[in-house]
Protein backbone atom coordinates (compact mmCIF):
# COMPACT_ATOMS: atom_id res chain seq x y z
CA UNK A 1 -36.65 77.55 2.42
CA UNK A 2 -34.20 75.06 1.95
CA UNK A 3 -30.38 76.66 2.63
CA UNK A 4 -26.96 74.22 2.16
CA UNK A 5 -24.04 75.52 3.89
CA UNK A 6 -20.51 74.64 2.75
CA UNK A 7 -17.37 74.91 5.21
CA UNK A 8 -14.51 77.46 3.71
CA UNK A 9 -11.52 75.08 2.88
CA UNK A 10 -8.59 75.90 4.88
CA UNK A 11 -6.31 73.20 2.49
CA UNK A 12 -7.12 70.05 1.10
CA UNK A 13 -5.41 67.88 3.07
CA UNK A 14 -6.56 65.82 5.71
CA UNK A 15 -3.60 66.76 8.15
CA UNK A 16 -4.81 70.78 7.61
CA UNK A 17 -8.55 69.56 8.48
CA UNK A 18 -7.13 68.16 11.63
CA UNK A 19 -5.24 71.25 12.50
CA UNK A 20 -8.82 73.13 11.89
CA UNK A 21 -11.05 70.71 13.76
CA UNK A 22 -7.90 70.93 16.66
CA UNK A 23 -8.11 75.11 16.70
CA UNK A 24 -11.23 75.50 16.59
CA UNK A 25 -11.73 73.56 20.19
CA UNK A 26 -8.44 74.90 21.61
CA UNK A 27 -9.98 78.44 20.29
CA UNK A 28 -13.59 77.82 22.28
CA UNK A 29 -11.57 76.46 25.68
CA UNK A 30 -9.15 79.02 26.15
CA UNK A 31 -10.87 81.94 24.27
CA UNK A 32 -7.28 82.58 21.65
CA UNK A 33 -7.86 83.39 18.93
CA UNK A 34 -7.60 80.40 15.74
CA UNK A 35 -4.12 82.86 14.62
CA UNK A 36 -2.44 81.95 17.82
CA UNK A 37 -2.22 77.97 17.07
CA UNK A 38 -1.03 78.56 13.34
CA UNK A 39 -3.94 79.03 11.06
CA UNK A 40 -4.29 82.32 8.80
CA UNK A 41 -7.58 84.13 9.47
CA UNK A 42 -10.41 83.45 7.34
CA UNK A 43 -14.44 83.45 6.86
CA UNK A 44 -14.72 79.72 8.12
CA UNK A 45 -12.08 80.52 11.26
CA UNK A 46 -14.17 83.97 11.91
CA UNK A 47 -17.09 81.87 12.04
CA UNK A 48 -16.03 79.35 14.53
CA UNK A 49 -14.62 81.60 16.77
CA UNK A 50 -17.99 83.97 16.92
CA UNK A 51 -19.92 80.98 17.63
CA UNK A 52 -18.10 79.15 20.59
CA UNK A 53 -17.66 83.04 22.07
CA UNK A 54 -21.98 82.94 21.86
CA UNK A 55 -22.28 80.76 24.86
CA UNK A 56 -21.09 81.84 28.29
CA UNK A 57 -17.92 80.06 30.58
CA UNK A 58 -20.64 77.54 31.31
CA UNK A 59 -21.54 76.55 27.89
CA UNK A 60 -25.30 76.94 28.28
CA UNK A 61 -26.52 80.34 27.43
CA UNK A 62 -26.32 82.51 24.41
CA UNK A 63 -25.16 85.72 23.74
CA UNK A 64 -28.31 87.50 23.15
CA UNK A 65 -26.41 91.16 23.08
CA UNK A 66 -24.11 90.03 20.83
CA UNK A 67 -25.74 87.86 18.13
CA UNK A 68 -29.27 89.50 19.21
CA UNK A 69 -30.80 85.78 17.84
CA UNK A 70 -29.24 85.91 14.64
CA UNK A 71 -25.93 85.00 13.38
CA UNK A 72 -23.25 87.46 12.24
CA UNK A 73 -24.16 88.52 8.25
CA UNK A 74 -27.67 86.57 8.41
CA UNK A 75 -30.63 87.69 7.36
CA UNK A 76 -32.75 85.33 9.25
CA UNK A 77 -33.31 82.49 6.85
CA UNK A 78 -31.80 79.58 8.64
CA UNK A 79 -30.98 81.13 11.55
CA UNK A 80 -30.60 79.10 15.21
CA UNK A 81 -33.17 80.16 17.41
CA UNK A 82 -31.93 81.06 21.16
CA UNK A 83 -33.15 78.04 23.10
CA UNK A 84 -32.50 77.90 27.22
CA UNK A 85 -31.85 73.94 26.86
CA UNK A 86 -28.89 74.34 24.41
CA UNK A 87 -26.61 75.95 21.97
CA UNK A 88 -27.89 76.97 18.75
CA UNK A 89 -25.94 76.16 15.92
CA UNK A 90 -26.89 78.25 12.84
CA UNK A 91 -27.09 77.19 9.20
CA UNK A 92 -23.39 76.82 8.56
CA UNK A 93 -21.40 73.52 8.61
CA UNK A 94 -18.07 75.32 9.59
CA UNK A 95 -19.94 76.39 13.61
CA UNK A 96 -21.46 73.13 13.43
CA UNK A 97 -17.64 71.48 13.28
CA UNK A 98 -17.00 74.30 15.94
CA UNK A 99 -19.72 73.39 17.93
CA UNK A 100 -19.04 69.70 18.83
CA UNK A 101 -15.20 70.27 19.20
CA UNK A 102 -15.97 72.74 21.99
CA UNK A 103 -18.88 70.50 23.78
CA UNK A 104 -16.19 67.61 23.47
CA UNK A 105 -13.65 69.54 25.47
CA UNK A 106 -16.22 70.87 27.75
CA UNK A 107 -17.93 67.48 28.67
CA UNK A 108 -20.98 67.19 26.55
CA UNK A 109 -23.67 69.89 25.08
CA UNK A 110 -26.85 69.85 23.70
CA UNK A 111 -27.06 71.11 20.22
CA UNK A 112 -29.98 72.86 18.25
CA UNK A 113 -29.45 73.05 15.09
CA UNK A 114 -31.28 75.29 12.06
CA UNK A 115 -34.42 73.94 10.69
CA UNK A 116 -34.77 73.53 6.81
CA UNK A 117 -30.68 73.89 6.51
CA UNK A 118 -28.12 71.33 5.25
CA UNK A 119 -24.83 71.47 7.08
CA UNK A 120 -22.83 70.43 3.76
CA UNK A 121 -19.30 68.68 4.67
CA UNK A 122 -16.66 68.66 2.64
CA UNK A 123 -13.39 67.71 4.42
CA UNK A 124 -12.49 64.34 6.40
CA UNK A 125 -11.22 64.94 10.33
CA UNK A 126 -10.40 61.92 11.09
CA UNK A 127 -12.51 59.70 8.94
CA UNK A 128 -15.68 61.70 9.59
CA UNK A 129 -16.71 64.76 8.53
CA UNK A 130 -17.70 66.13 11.83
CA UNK A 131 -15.29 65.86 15.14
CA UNK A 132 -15.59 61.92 16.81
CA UNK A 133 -17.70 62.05 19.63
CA UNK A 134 -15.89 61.46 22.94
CA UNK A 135 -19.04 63.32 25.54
CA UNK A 136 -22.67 63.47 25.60
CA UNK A 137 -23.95 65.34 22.88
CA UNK A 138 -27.26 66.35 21.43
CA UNK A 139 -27.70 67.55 17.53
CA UNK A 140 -31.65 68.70 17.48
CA UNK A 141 -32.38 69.30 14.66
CA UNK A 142 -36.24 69.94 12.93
CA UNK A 143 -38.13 70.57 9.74
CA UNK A 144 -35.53 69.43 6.74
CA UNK A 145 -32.82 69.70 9.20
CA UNK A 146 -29.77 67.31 6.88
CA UNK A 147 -26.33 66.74 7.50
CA UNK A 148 -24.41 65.64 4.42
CA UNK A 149 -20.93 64.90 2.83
CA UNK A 150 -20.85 67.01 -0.20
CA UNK A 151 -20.53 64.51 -3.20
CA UNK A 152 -17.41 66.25 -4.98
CA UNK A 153 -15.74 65.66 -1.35
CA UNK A 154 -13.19 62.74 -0.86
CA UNK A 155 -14.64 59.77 0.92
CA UNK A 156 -15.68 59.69 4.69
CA UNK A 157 -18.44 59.02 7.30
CA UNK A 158 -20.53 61.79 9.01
CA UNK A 159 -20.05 60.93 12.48
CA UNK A 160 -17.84 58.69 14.43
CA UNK A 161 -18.71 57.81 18.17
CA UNK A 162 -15.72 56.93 20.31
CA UNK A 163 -15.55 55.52 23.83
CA UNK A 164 -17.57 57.33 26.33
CA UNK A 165 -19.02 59.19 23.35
CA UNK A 166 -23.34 59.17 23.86
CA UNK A 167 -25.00 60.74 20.48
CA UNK A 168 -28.40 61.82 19.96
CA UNK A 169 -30.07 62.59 17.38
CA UNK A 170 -33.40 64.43 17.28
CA UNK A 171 -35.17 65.22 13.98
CA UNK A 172 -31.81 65.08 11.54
CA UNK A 173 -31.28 63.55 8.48
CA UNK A 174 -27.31 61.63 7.52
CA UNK A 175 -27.13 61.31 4.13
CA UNK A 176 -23.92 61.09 1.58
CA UNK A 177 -21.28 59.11 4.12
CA UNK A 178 -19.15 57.22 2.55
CA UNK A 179 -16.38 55.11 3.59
CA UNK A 180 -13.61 53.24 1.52
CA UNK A 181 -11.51 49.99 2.04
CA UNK A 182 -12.53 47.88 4.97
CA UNK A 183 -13.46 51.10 7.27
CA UNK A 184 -17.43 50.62 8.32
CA UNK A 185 -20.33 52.58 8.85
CA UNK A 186 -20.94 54.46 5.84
CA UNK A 187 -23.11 57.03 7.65
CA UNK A 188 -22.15 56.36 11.72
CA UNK A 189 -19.89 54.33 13.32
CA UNK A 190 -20.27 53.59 17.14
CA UNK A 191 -17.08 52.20 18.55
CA UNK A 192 -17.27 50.20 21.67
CA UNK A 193 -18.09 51.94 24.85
CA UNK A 194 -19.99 54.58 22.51
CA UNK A 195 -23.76 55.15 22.51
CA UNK A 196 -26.10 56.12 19.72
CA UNK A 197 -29.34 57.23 20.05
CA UNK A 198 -31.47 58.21 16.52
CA UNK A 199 -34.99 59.94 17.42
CA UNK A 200 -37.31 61.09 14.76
CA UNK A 201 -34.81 61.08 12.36
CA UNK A 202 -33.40 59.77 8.73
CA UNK A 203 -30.16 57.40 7.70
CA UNK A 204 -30.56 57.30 4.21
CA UNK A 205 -28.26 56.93 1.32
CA UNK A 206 -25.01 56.12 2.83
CA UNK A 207 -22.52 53.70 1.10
CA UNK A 208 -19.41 51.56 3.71
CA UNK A 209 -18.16 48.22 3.72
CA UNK A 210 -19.78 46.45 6.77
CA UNK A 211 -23.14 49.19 7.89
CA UNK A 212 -23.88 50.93 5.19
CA UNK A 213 -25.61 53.00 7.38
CA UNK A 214 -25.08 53.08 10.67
CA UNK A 215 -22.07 50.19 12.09
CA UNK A 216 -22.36 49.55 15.95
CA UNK A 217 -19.95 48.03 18.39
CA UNK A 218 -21.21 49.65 21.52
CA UNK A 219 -24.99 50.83 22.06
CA UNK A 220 -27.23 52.14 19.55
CA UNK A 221 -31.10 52.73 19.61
CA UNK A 222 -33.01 53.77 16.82
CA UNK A 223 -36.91 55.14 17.60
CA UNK A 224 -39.31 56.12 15.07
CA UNK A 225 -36.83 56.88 12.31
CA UNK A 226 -35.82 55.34 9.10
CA UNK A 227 -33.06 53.82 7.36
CA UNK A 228 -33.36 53.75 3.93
CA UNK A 229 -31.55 53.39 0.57
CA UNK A 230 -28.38 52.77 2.11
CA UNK A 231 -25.01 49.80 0.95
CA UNK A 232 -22.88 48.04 1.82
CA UNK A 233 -20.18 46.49 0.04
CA UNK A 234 -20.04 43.41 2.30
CA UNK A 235 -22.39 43.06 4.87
CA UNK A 236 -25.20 44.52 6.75
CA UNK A 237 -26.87 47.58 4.45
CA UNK A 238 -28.24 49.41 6.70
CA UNK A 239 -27.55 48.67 10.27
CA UNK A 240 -24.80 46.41 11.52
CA UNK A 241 -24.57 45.40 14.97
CA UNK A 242 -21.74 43.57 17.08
CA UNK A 243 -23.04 45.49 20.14
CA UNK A 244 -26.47 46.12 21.81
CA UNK A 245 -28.82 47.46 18.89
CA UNK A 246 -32.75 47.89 19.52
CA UNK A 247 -35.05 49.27 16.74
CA UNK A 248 -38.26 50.63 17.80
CA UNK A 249 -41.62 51.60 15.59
CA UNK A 250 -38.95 52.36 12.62
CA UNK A 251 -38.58 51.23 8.98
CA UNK A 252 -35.74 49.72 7.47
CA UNK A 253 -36.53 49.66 4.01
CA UNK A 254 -34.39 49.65 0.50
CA UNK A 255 -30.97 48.61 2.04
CA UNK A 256 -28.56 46.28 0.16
CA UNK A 257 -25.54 44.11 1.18
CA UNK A 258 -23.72 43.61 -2.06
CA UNK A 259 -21.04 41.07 -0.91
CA UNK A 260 -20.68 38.22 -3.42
CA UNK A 261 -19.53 35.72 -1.24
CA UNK A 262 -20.55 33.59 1.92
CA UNK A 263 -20.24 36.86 4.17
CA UNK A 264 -22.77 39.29 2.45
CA UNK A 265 -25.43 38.70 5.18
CA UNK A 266 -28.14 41.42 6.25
CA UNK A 267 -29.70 43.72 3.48
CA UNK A 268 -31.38 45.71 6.29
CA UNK A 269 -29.68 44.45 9.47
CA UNK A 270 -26.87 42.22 10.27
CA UNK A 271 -26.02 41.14 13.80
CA UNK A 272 -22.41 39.64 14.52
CA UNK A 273 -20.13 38.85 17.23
CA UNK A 274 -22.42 38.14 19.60
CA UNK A 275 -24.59 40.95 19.08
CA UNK A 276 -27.70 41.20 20.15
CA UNK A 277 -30.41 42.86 18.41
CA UNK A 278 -34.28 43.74 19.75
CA UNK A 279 -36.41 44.91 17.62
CA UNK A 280 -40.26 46.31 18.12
CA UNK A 281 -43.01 47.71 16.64
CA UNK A 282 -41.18 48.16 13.28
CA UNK A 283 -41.27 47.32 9.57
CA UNK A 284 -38.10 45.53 7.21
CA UNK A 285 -39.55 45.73 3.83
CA UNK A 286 -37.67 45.85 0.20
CA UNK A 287 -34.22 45.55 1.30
CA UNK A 288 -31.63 42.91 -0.53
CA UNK A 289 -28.51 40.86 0.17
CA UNK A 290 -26.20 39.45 -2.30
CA UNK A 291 -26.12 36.31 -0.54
CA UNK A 292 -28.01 35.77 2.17
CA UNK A 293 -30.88 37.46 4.84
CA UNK A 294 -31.98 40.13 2.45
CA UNK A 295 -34.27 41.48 5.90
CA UNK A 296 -32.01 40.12 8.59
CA UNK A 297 -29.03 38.10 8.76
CA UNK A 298 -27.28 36.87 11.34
CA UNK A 299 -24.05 35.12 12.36
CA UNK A 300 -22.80 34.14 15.96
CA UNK A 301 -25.70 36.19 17.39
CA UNK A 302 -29.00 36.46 19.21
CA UNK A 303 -32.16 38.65 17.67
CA UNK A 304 -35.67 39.57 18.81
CA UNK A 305 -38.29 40.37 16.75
CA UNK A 306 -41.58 41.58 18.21
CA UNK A 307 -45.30 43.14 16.71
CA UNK A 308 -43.37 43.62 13.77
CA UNK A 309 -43.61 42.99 9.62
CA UNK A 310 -40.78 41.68 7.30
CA UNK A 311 -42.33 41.45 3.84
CA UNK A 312 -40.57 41.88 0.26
CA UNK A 313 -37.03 41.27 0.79
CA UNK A 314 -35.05 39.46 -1.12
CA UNK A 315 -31.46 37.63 -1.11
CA UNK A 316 -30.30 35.99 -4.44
CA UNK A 317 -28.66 32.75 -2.00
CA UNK A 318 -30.77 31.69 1.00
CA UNK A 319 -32.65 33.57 3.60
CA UNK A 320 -35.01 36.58 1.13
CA UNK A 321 -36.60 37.50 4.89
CA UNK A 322 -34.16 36.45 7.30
CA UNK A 323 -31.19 34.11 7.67
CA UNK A 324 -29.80 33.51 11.01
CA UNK A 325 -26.72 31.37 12.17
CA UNK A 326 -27.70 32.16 16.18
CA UNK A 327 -30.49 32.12 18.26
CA UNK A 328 -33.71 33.95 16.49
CA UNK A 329 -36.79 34.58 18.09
CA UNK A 330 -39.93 36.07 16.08
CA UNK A 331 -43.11 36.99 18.04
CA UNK A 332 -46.33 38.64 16.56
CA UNK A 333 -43.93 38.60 13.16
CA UNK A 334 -45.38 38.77 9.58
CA UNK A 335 -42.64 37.35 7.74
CA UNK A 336 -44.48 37.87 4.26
CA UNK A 337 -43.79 38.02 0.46
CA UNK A 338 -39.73 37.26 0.46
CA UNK A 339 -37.89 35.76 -1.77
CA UNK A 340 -34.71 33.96 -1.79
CA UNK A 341 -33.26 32.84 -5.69
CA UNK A 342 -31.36 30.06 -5.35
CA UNK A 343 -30.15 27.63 -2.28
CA UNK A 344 -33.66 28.07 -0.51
CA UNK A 345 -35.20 29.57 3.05
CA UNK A 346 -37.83 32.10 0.71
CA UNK A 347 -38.70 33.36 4.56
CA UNK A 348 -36.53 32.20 6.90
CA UNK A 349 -33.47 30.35 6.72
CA UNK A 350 -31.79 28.71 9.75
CA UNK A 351 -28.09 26.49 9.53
CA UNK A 352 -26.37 25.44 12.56
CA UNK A 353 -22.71 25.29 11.41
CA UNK A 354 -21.56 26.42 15.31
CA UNK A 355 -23.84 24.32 17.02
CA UNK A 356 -26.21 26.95 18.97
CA UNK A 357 -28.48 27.89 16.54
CA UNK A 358 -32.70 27.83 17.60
CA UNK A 359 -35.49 30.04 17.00
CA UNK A 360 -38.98 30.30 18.39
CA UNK A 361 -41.53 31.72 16.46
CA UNK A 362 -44.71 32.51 18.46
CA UNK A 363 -48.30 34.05 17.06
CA UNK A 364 -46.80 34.40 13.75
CA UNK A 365 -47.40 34.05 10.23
CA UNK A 366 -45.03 33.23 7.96
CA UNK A 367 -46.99 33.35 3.87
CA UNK A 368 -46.25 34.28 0.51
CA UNK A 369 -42.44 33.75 0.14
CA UNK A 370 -40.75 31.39 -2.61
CA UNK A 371 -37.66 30.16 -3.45
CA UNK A 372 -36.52 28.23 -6.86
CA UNK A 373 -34.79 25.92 -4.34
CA UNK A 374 -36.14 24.34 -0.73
CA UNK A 375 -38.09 25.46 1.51
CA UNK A 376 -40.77 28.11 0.46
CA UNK A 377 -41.78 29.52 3.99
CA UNK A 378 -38.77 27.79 5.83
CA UNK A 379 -35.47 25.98 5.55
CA UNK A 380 -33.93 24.15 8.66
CA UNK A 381 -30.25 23.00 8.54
CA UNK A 382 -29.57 20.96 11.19
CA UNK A 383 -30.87 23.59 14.17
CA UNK A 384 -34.06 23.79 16.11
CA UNK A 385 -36.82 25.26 15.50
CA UNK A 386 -40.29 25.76 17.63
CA UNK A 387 -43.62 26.88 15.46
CA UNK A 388 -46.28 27.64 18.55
CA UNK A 389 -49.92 28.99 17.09
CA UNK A 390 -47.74 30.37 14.12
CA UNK A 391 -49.52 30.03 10.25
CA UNK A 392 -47.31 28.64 7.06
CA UNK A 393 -49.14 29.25 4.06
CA UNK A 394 -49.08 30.08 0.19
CA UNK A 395 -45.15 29.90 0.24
CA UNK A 396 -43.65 28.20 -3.08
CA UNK A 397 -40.77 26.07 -3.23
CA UNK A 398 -39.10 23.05 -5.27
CA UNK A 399 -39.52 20.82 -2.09
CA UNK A 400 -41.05 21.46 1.20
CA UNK A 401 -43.19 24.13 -0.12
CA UNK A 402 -43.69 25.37 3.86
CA UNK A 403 -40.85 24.09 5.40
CA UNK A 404 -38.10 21.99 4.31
CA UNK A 405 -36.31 20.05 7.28
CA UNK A 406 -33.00 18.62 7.02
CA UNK A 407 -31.51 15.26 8.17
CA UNK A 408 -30.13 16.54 11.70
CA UNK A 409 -32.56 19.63 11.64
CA UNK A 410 -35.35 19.36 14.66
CA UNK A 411 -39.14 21.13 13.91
CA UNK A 412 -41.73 20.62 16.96
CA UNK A 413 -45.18 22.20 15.54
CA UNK A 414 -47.35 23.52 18.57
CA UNK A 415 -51.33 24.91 17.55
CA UNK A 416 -50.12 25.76 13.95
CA UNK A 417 -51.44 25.76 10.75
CA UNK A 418 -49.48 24.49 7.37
CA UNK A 419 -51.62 25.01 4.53
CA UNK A 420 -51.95 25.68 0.87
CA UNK A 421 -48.11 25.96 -0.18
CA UNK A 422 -47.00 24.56 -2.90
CA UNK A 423 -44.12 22.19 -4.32
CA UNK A 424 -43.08 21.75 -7.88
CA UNK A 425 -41.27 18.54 -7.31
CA UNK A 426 -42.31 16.95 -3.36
CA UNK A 427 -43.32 18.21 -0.17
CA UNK A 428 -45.98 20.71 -0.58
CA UNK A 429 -46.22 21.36 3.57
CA UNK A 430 -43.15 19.85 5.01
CA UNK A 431 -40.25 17.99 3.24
CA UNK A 432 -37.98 16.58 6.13
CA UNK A 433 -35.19 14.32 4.85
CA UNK A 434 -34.82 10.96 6.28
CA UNK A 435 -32.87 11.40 9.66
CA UNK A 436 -34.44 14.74 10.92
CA UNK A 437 -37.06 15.14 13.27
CA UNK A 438 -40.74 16.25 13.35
CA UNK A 439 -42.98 16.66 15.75
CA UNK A 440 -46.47 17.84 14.75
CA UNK A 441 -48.62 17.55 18.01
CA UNK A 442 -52.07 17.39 16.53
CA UNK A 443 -53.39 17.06 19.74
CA UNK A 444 -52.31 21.14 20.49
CA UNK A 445 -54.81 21.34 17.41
CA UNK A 446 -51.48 21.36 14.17
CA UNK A 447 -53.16 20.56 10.94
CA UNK A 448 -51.13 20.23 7.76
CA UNK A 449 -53.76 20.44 4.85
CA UNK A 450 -54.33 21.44 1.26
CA UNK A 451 -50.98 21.51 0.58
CA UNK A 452 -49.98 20.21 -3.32
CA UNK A 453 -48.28 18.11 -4.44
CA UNK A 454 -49.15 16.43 -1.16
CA UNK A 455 -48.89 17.43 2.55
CA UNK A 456 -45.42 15.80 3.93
CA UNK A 457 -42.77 13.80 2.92
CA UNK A 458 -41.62 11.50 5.88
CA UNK A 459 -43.52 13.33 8.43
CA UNK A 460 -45.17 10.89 11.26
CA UNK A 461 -48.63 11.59 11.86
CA UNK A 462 -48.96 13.65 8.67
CA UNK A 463 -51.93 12.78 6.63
CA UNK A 464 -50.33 12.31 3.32
């Protein structure tokens, strides 16, 4: 059964949450009591002082005489099972704040926390609910295992990770984060020289201003999890990256970036600053961006897409699968069934505003996406592109119903297909404005066929 767990308020200011988060790892280092550094005894100060006394002067074995597997008062719903390869945290989010202070001053800790239990915050140390990471921690977590801002709370993230911080997270679900002004990373935030790793576990329903769900600036991985139903009120709903990001066999799926103007890129993930972001094995379906890259948009950085599907986003601009001002490359990609409203790029768009921007996209099909402006499949502005044994087909546009290429925009077609897309007014395969460049190589074995209105608009080689 379910259980939520509140922390006992000890004031409502953030300066008295400090003071808490501040006792409670003074308490587990030196073994004082929480009364000795100014705070009146209560249930949540009882609590954090019986769990840090559960685990020995090394920090890695619990008090079995003393707890005898159960917490103080518990009747065994909830409860933290002993476990020889860490701590066990049980179902209450006062031990849990306990718990990470004291592995922070005692150089890192793994963490097992209480299956089916929600570790409810409701008071902001520092901007998070839970201390910053500064060592190698652990939170494992299991079956319904949720850590959440309680909604009635005032505003804040769940975790921060600082410099020389390294997170993991096994089987948990962040939910509820929320950040206000300009401060990012409505669920995490990973500062530079932090790491991140999510396992097996859930970002969902998180709301900041840049990263709804999760905003990186150092190292983050995220493995078979999913980020979901998370916003952001500029850019980037659920991941953003200006560090090292690599998403592997995960879903990204109902994000939005709700910026209204030129800088609401990413619905799903957004990748800045040089960032660079891999990503494997994984699907980016239904998320949305205000402007532009409902799946993935980037600006000033380099991404990897591999064995991978991006179908049904949507960006009411330019870009409904991806939009990238960097270097892109898509490999064994579906980019499928997006949608972009206005300017154009229904799968992909690509400008080239600093000068560096190219993609490659290998053994890929890009089909189904529209646009009420240019360039159904894909829209080239002036960067590079390379199409080798990749498939454009049934995408919709106004012109260049598979790909629209602009006057100082380069496309070189190796062994691929362009074929039944459609174009209300010219273009139905390629449009490329007077000035750009095209390069079919029929000889690899590139057809453009059964296109409508017509195949190309000044296209050499192209059959009409």
């Amino acid at each position: 059964m379910n259980q939520t767990h509140k922390p006992d308020r000890l004031g409502g200011d953030r300066a008295r949450s400090r003071q808490r988060w501040w006792a409670v790892g003074l308490a587990g280092v030196t073994g004082l009591a929480l009364t000795t550094v100014g705070l009146a005894a209560s249930p949540a100060a009882d609590a954090a002082e019986r769990t840090l006394t559960a685990v020995d002067d090394r920090g890695d074995r619990y008090d079995d005489k003393r707890n005898n597997g159960r917490t103080h008062g518990d009747s065994g719903k909830g409860k933290a099972k002993p476990n020889a390869m860490g701590m066990p945290v049980p179902c209450d989010a006062d031990r849990l704040i306990a718990a990470i202070a004291l592995a922070n001053a005692r150089g890192g800790a793994v963490l097992n926390l209480a299956k089916g239990c929600t570790y409810l915050l409701t008071a902001d140390l520092d901007g998070a609910g839970l201390p910053v990471i500064t060592t190698p921690i652990t939170l494992n977590g299991g079956t319904s295992t949720t850590i959440k801002r309680d909604s009635a709370a005032e505003p804040f993230r769940i975790l921060t990770v600082d410099a020389g911080g390294d997170l993991t997270l096994n089987h948990v679900t962040v939910t509820g984060g929320q950040t206000e002004g300009t401060n990012n990373g409505g669920g995490i935030l990973v500062n530079s020289g932090g790491s991140l790793a999510i396992n097996h576990s859930a970002i969902t329903h998180n709301t900041g201003n840049n990263g709804g769900g999760v905003a990186n600036l150092g190292r983050a991985t995220v493995t078979h999890s999913r980020v979901s139903g998370n916003t952001a009120r500029v850019s980037a709903g659920g991941l953003r990256n200006a560090g090292r990001l690599t998403v592997d066999h995960s879903t990204i799926t109902g994000n939005t970036a709700n910026a209204g103007v030129g800088v609401g890129f990413g619905g799903g993930i957004g990748s800045f600053a040089g960032g660079v972001t891999v990503i494997n094995r994984s699907s980016i379906t239904r998320n949305h961006s205000v402007v532009a890259g409902g799946g993935i948009g980037d600006f000033n950085a380099t991404t990897t897409v591999t064995d991978s599907t991006i179908v049904g986003n949507t960006a009411a601009a330019t870009g409904g699968g991806v939009f990238t001002e960097g270097r892109l490359t898509l490999r064994h990609v579906d980019l499928v069934g997006n949608h972009a409203s206005s300017d154009g790029g229904g799968g992909l768009n690509i400008q080239n505003i600093l000068g560096t921007s190219v993609a490659t996209i290998e053994d890929s099909k890009i089909a189904n996406n529209s646009t009420r402006g240019v360039g159904g499949g894909i829209r080239n502005l002036a960067a590079t592109i390379l199409l080798r044994n990749a498939r454009v087909a049934g995408n919709q546009a106004d012109n260049g119903g598979g790909v629209f290429n602009n006057s100082t925009a380069t496309l070189t077609l190796l062994s691929t297909k362009v074929v039944e897309n459609t174009a209300v007014t010219d273009g139905g395969g390629i449009f490329n404005i007077v000035g750009g460049t095209v390069n079919l190589n029929t000889a690899t074995g590139t057809t453009v066929i059964r296109n409508r209105p017509n195949n190309c608009v000044d296209v050499p080689g192209c059959p009409g």
